[in-house]
Protein backbone atom coordinates (compact mmCIF):
# COMPACT_ATOMS: atom_id res chain seq x y z
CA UNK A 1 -81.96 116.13 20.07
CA UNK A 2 -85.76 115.48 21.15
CA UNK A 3 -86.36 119.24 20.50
CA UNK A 4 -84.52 119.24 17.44
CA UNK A 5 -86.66 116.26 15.80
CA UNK A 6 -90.11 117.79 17.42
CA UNK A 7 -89.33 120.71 15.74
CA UNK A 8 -88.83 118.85 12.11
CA UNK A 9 -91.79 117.23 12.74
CA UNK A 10 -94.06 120.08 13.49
CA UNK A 11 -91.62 121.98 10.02
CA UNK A 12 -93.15 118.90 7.84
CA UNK A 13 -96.38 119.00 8.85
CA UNK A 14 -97.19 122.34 8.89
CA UNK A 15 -95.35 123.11 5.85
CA UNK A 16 -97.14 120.05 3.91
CA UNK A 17 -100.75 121.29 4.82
CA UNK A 18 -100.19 124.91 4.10
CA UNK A 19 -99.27 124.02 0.47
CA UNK A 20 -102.14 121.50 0.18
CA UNK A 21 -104.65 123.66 1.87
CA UNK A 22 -103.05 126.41 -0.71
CA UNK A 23 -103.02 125.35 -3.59
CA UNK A 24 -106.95 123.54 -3.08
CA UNK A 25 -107.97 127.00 -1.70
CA UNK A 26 -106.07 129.14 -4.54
CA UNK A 27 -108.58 128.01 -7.46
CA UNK A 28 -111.51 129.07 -5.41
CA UNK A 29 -110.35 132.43 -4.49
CA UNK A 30 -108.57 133.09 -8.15
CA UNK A 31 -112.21 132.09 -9.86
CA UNK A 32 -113.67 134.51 -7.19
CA UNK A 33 -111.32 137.06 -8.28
CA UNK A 34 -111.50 136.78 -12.02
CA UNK A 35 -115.42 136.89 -11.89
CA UNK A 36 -115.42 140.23 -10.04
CA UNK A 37 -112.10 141.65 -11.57
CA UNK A 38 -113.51 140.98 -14.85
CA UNK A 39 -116.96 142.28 -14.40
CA UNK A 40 -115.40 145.47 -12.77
CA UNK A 41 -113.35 146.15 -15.97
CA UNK A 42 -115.87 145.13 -18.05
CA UNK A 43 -119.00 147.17 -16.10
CA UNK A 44 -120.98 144.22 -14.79
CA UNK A 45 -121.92 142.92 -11.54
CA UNK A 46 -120.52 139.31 -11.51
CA UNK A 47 -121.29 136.53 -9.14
CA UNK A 48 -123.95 138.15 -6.33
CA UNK A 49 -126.93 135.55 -5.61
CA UNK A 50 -124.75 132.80 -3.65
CA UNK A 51 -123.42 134.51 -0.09
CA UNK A 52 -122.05 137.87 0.50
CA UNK A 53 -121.44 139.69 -2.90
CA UNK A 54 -121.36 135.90 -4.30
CA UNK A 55 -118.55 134.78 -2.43
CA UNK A 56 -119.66 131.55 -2.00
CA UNK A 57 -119.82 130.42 -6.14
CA UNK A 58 -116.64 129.39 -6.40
CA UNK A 59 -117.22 126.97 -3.49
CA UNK A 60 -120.75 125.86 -4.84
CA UNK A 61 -119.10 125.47 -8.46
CA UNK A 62 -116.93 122.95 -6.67
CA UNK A 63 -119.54 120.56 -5.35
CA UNK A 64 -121.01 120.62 -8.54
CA UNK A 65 -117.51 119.14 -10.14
CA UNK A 66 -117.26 116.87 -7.34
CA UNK A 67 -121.21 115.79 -8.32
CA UNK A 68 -120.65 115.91 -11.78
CA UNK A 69 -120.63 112.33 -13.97
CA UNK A 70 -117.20 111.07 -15.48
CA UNK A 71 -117.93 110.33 -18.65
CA UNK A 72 -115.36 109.35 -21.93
CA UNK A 73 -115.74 108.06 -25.17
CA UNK A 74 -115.57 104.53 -25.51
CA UNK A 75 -112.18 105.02 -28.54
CA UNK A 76 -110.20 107.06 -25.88
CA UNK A 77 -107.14 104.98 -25.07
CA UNK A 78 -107.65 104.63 -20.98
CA UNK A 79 -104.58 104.25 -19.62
CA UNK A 80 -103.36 107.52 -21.23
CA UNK A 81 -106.57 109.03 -20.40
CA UNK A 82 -106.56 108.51 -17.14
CA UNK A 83 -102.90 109.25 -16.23
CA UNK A 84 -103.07 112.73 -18.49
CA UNK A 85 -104.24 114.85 -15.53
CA UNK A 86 -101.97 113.46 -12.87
CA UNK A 87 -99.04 113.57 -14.77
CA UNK A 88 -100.09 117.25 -15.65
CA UNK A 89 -100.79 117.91 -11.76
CA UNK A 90 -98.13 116.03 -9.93
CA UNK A 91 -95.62 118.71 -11.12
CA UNK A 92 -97.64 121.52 -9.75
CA UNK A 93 -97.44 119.88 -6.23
CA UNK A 94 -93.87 119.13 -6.26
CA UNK A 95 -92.81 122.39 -7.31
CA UNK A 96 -93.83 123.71 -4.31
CA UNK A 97 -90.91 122.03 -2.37
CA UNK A 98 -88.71 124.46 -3.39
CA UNK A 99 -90.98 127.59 -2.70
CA UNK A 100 -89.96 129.75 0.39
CA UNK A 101 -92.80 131.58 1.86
CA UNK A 102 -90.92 132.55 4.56
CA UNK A 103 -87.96 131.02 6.49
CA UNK A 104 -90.10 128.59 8.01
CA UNK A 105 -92.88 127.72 5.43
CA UNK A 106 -90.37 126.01 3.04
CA UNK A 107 -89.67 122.21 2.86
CA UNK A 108 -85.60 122.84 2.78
CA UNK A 109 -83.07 125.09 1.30
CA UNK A 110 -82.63 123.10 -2.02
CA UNK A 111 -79.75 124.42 -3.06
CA UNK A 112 -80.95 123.67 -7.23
CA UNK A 113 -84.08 124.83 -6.88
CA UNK A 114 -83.97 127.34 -9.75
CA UNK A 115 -83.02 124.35 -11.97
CA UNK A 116 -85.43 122.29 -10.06
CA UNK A 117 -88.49 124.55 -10.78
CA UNK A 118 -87.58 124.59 -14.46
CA UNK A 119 -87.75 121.49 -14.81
CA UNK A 120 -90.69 120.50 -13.06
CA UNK A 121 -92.02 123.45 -15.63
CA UNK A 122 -91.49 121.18 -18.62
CA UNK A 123 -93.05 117.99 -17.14
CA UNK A 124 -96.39 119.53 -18.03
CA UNK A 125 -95.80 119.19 -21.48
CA UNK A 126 -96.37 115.62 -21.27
CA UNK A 127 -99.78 116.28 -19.57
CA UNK A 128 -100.77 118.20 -22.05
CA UNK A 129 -99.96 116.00 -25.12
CA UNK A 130 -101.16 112.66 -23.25
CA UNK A 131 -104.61 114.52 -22.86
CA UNK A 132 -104.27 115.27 -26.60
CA UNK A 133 -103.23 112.03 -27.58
CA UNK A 134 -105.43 109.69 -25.15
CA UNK A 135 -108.63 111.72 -26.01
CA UNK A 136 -108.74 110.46 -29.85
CA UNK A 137 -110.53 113.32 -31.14
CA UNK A 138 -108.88 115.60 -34.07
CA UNK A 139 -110.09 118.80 -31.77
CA UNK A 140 -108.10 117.47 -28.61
CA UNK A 141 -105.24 116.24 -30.29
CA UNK A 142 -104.32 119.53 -32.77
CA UNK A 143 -105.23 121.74 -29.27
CA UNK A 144 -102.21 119.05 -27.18
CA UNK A 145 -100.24 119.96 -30.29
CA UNK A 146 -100.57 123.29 -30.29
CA UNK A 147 -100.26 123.90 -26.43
CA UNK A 148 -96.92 121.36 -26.52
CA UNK A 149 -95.26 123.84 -29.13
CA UNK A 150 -96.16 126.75 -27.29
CA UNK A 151 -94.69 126.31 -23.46
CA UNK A 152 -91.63 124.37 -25.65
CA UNK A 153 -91.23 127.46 -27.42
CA UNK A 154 -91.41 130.11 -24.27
CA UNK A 155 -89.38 127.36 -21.74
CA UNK A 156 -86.38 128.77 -23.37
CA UNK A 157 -87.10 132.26 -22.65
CA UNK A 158 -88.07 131.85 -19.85
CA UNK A 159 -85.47 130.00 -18.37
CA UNK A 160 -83.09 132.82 -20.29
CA UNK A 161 -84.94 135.72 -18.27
CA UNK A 162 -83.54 134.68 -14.84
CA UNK A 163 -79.97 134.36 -15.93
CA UNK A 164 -79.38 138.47 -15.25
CA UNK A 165 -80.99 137.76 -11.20
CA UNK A 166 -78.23 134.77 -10.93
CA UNK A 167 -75.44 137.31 -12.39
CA UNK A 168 -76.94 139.47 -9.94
CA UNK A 169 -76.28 136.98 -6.77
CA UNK A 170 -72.31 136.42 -7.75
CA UNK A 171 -72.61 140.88 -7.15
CA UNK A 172 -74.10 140.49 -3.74
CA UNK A 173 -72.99 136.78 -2.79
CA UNK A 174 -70.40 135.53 -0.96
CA UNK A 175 -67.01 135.60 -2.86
CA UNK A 176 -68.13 136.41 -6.44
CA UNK A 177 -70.28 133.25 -6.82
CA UNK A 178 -73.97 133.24 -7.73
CA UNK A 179 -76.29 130.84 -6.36
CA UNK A 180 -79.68 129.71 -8.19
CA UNK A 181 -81.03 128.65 -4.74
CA UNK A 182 -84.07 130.82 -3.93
CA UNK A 183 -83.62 131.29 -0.35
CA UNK A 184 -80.32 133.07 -1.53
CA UNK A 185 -81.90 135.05 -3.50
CA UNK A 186 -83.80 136.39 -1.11
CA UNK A 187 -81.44 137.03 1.57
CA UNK A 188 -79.24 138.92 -1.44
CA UNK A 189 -82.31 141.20 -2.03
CA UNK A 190 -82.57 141.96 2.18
CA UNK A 191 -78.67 143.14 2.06
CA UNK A 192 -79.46 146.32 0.96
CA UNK A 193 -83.08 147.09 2.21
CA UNK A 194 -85.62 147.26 -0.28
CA UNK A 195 -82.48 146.21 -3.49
CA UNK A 196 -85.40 144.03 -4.56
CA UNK A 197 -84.15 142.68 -8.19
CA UNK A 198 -86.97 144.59 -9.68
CA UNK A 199 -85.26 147.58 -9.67
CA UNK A 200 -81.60 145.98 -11.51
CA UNK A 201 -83.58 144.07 -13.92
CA UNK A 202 -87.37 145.46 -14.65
CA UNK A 203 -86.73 143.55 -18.37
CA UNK A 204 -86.14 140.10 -17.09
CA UNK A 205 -89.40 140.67 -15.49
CA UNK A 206 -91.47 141.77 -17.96
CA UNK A 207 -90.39 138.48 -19.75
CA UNK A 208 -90.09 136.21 -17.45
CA UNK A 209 -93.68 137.15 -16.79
CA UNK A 210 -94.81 137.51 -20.52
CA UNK A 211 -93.39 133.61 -20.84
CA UNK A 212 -95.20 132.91 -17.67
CA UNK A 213 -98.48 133.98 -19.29
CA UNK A 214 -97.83 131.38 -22.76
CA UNK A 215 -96.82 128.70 -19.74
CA UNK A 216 -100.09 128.59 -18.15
CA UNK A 217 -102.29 128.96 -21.18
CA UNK A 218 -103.53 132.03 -20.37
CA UNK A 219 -104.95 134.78 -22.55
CA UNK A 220 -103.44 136.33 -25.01
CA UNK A 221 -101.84 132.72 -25.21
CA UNK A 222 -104.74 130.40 -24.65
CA UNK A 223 -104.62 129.59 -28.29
CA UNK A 224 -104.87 125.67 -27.12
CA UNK A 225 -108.65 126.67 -26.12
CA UNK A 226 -109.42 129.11 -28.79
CA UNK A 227 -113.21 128.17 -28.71
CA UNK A 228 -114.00 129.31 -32.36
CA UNK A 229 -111.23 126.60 -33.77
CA UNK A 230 -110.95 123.85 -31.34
CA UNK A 231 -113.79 123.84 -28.71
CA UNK A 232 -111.96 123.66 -25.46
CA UNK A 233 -108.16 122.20 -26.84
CA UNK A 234 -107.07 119.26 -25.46
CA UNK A 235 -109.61 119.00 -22.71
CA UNK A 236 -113.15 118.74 -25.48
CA UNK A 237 -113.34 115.30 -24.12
CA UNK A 238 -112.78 115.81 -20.14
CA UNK A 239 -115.08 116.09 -17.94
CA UNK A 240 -116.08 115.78 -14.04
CA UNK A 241 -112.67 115.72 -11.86
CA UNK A 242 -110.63 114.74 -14.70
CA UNK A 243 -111.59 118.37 -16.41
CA UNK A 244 -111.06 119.99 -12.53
CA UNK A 245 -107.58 118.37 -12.35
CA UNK A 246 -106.41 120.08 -15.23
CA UNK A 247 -108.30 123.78 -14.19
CA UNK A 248 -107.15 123.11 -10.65
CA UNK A 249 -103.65 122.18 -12.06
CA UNK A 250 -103.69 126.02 -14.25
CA UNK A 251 -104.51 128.03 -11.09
CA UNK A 252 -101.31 125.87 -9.27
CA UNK A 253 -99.34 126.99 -12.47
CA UNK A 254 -100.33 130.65 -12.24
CA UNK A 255 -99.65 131.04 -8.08
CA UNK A 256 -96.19 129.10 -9.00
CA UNK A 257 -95.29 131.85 -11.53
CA UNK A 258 -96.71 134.50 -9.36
CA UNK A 259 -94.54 132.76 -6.57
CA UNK A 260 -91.42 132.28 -8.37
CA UNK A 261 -91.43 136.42 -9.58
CA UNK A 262 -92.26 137.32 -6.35
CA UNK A 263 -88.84 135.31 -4.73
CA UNK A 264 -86.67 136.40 -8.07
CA UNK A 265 -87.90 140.02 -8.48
CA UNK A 266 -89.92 140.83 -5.45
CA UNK A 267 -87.68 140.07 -2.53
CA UNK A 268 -90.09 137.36 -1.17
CA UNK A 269 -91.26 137.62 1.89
CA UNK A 270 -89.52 140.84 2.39
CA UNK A 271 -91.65 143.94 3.88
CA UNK A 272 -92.96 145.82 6.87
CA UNK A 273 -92.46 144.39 9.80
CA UNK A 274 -90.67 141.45 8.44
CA UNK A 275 -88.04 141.67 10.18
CA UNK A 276 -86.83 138.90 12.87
CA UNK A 277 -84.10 141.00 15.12
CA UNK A 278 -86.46 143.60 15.80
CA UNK A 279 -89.08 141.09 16.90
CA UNK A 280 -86.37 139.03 19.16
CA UNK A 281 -85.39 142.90 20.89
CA UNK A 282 -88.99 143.14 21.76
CA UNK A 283 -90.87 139.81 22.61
CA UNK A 284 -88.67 137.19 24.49
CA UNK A 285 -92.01 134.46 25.51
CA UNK A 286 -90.69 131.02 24.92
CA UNK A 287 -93.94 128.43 24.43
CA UNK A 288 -92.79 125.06 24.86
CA UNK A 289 -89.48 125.57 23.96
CA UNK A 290 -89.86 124.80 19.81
CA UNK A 291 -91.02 128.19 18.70
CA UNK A 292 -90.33 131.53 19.92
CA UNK A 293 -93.25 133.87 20.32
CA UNK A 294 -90.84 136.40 18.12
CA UNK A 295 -90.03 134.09 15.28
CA UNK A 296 -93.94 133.17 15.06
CA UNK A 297 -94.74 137.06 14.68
CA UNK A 298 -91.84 136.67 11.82
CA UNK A 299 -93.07 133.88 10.03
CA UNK A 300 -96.62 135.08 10.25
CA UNK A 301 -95.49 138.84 8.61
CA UNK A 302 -93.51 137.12 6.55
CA UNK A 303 -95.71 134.97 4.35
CA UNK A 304 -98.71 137.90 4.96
CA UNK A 305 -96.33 139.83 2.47
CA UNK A 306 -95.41 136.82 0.41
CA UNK A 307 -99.00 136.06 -0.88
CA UNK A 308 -99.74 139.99 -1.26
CA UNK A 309 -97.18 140.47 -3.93
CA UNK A 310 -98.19 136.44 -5.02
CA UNK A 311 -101.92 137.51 -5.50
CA UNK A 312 -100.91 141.30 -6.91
CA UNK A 313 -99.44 139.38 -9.87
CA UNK A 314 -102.14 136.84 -10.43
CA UNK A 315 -104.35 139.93 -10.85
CA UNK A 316 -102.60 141.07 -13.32
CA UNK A 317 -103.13 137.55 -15.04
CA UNK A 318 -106.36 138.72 -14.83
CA UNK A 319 -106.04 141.85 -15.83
CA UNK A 320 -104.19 140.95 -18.82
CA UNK A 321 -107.41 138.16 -19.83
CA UNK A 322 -109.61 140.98 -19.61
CA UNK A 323 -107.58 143.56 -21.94
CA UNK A 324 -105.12 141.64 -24.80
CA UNK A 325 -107.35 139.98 -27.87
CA UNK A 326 -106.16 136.49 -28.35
CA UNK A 327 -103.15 136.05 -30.82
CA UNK A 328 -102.67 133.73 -33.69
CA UNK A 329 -100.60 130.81 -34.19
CA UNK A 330 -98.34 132.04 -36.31
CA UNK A 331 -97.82 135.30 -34.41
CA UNK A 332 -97.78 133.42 -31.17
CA UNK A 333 -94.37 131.62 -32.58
CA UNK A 334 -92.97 134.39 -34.07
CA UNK A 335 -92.74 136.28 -30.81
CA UNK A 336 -91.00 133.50 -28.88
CA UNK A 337 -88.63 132.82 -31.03
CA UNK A 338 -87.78 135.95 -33.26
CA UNK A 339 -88.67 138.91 -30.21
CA UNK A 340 -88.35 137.32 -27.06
CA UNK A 341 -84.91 134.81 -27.54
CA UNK A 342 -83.00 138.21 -28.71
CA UNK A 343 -84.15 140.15 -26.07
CA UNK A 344 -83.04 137.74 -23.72
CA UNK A 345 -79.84 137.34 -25.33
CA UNK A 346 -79.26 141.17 -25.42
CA UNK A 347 -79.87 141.25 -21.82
CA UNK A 348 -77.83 138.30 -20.81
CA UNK A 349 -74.71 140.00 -22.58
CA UNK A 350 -75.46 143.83 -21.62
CA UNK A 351 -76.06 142.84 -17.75
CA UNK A 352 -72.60 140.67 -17.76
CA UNK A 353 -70.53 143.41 -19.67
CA UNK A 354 -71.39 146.04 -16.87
CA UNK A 355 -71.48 143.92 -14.09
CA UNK A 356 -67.62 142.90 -15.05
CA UNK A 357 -66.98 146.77 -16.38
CA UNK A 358 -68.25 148.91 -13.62
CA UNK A 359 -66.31 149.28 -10.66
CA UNK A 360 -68.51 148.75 -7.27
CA UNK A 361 -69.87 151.18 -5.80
CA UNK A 362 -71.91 151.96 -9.41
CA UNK A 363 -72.39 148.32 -10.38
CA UNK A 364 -75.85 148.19 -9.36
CA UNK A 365 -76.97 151.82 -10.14
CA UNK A 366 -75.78 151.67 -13.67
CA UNK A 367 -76.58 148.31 -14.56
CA UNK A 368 -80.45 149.25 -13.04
CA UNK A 369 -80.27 152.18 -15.31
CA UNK A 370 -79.41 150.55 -18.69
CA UNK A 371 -81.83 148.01 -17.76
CA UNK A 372 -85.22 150.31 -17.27
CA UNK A 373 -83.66 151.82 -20.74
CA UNK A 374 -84.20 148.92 -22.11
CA UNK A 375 -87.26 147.65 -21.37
CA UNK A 376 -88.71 151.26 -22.42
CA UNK A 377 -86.57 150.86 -25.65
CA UNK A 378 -88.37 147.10 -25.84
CA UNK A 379 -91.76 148.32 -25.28
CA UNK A 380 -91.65 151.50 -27.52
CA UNK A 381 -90.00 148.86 -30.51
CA UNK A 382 -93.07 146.89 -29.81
CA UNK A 383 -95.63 148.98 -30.32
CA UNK A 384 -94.14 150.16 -33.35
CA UNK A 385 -94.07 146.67 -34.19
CA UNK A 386 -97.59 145.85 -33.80
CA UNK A 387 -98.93 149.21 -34.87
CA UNK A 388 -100.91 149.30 -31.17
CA UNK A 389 -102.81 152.70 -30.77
CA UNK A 390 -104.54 153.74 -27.16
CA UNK A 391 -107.18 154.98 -29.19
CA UNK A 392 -108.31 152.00 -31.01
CA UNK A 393 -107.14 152.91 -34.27
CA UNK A 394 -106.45 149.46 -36.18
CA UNK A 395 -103.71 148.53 -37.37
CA UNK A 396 -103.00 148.20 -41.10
CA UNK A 397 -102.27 144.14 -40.57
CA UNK A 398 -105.58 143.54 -39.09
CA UNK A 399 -107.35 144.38 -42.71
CA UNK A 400 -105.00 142.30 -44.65
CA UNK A 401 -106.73 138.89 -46.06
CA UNK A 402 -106.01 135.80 -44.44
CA UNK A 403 -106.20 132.47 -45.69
CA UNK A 404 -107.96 129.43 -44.06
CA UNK A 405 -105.20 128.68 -41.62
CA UNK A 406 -105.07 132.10 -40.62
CA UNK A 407 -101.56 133.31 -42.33
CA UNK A 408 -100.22 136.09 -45.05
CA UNK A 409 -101.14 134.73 -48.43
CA UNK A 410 -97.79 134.99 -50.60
CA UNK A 411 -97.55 137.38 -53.32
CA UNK A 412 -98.28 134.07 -56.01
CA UNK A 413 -101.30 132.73 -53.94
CA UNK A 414 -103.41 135.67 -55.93
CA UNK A 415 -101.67 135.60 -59.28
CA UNK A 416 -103.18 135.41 -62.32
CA UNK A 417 -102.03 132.84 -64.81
CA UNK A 418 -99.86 133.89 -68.30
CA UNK A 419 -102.18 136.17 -70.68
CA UNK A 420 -104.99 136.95 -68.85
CA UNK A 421 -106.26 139.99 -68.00
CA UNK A 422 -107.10 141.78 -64.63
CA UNK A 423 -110.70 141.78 -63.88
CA UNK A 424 -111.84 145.03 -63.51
CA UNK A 425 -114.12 145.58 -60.29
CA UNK A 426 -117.13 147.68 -60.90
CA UNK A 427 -118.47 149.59 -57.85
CA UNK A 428 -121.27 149.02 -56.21
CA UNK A 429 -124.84 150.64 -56.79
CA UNK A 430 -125.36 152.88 -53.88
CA UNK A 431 -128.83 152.05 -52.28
CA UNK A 432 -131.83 154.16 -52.73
């Protein structure tokens, strides 16, 4: 019993100051990375005065915010001000309960904590719109507007997009049942070495990920910060640690996405080395009787390849800010609800018919197969879609007019009343 409660003790705190110290740390490193990422893409330099090759910005940029004055307008409504960024961090830190770096850097095996994470997902919303709201200013309050519509409109996607790994589970769970707790999701993925879910359901990646993108604001769906329309959204009137609350709270957002993919899709902390029976065969020290020398190496391998796959997605965040233009509102909508809702739906049915339909041993292999079909069937119908051209060619929407609030005029905006006549255009003089 003493050893027993010595070693919860030592789980808790350990656990607890590896998420805070990761989640303080990941802001740094990601602004780090999407200076130098960027500027590599785009043929610059980046940050390169401040330490080696500028390493030591993001830290510097820091002690600035923590310098920097607080101030507000005197017509914001305090209380809401105020409360706007915790309510918008505090789920960020709690979702990380349910987040299994490896089998010792988690807080529990919550048994809901698919559910759990989704939930804590849509607690942001009220962040967002309090921010908005509490600001009193017409630029802050139509960019909380804008950015409450938008992760409304992708939660449903996204929460549609893990449905196929769940079906998935029942395949390679115990008796037929699926489970939407992430440490089983992980151990289904190590059954088979290397089944991660990535290979059965590349689709429910690309849009789980796609709806991670609109979640965190990021481009192409940081129209709540468009800084030709609304300044900086719903944070124009933010400032100091109030402003870093919400940036540090974005960052938390992205490694959570990154995090969740990598448990769903990725098989976690699965890789190399990662493997605790092989370590137990070779090392047998014994330190003070809590930890094992072997399930130390473990843990340590463990969450080395947990954060590799974490941070190879949040690159591609990155990658994605420095490549996709910036959509519009009404095309921002449109996708949600009249692309990505079917395609879920689609998935959702095509996944369950053939995981009911195809006898075992083929259930996986042919259900992996229709799925990479498609997501190339999805991507080709896409770029029909959009017209999108690897040589830059535009595409014949981008020269159609506009009106001031950026949609398709109608057919009667540009009619011409009863009787009159159709102006003829003369063309221009050609310069001398």
């Amino acid at each position: 019993m003493p050893q027993n409660l010595g070693f919860l003790i030592v789980h808790f705190v350990v656990t607890l100051v590896f998420f805070i110290a990761l989640v303080a740390t990941n802001a740094v490193i990601m602004v780090y990375l999407e200076r130098k990422v960027m500027a590599y893409m785009q043929d610059r330099v980046g940050p390169l005065h401040y330490g080696p090759q500028g390493m030591l910005q993001s830290t510097l940029d820091v002690v600035k915010l923590l310098l920097k004055e607080d101030i507000r307008s005197q017509l914001t409504d305090n209380a809401i001000f105020s409360l706007a960024p915790m309510v918008f961090f505090a789920p960020v830190i709690t979702a990380f309960v349910a987040l299994p770096f490896s089998p010792f850097m988690t807080t529990g095996a919550i048994g809901t904590a698919l559910i759990l994470y989704v939930a804590l997902s849509s607690l942001d919303i009220i962040g967002v719109f309090m921010a908005g709201w509490g600001s009193n200013s017409k630029y802050s309050l139509i960019g909380g507007l804008r950015s409450a519509a938008q992760m409304i409109s992708y939660e449903l996607p996204l929460m549609l997009s893990l449905v196929g790994v769940v079906m998935l589970t029942s395949i390679l769970g115990h008796n037929g049942v699926g489970s939407i707790s992430f440490s089983d999701i992980i151990n289904a993925q190590l059954q088979t070495p290397w089944l991660w879910f990535i290979l059965i359901q590349p689709l429910g990646l690309l849009i789980y990920y796609t709806c991670g993108l609109a979640e965190t604001n990021r481009a192409p769906f940081d129209l709540p910060e468009a800084e030709s329309e609304l300044v900086a959204g719903y944070l124009t009137e933010y400032s100091g640690m109030r402003w870093a609350m919400f940036f540090l709270g974005e960052y938390g957002n992205m490694l959570i996405v990154s995090s969740v993919a990598t448990v769903l899709f990725l098989g976690g902390w699965s890789g190399p080395g990662a493997d605790l029976q092989f370590w137990q065969a070779h090392i047998s020290a014994n330190p003070g009787g809590i930890f094992s020398v072997a399930d130390l190496v473990f843990n340590l391998i463990a969450v080395f390849w947990f954060l590799v796959k974490v941070y190879a997605l949040q690159v591609v965040f990155i990658w994605v800010r420095s490549t996709l233009p910036r959509l519009r509102a009404d095309q921002l909508m449109q996708y949600a609800w009249l692309i990505l809702i079917p395609i879920t739906l689609v998935n959702i049915l095509v996944t369950s018919v053939l995981l009911l339909a195809v006898p075992q041993p083929y259930t996986l292999w042919v259900t992996g197969i229709v799925n990479w079909l498609m997501m190339f069937v999805y991507i080709f119908t896409l770029t029909r879609i959009i017209q999108a051209s690897p040589a830059g060619k535009k595409p014949v929407w981008v020269n159609e007019p506009t009106n001031a609030l950026g949609f398709m005029p109608s057919k009667t905006d540009n009619a011409l009343p009863a009787g009159s006549e159709t102006p003829k255009l003369q063309s221009p003089t050609p310069a001398r």
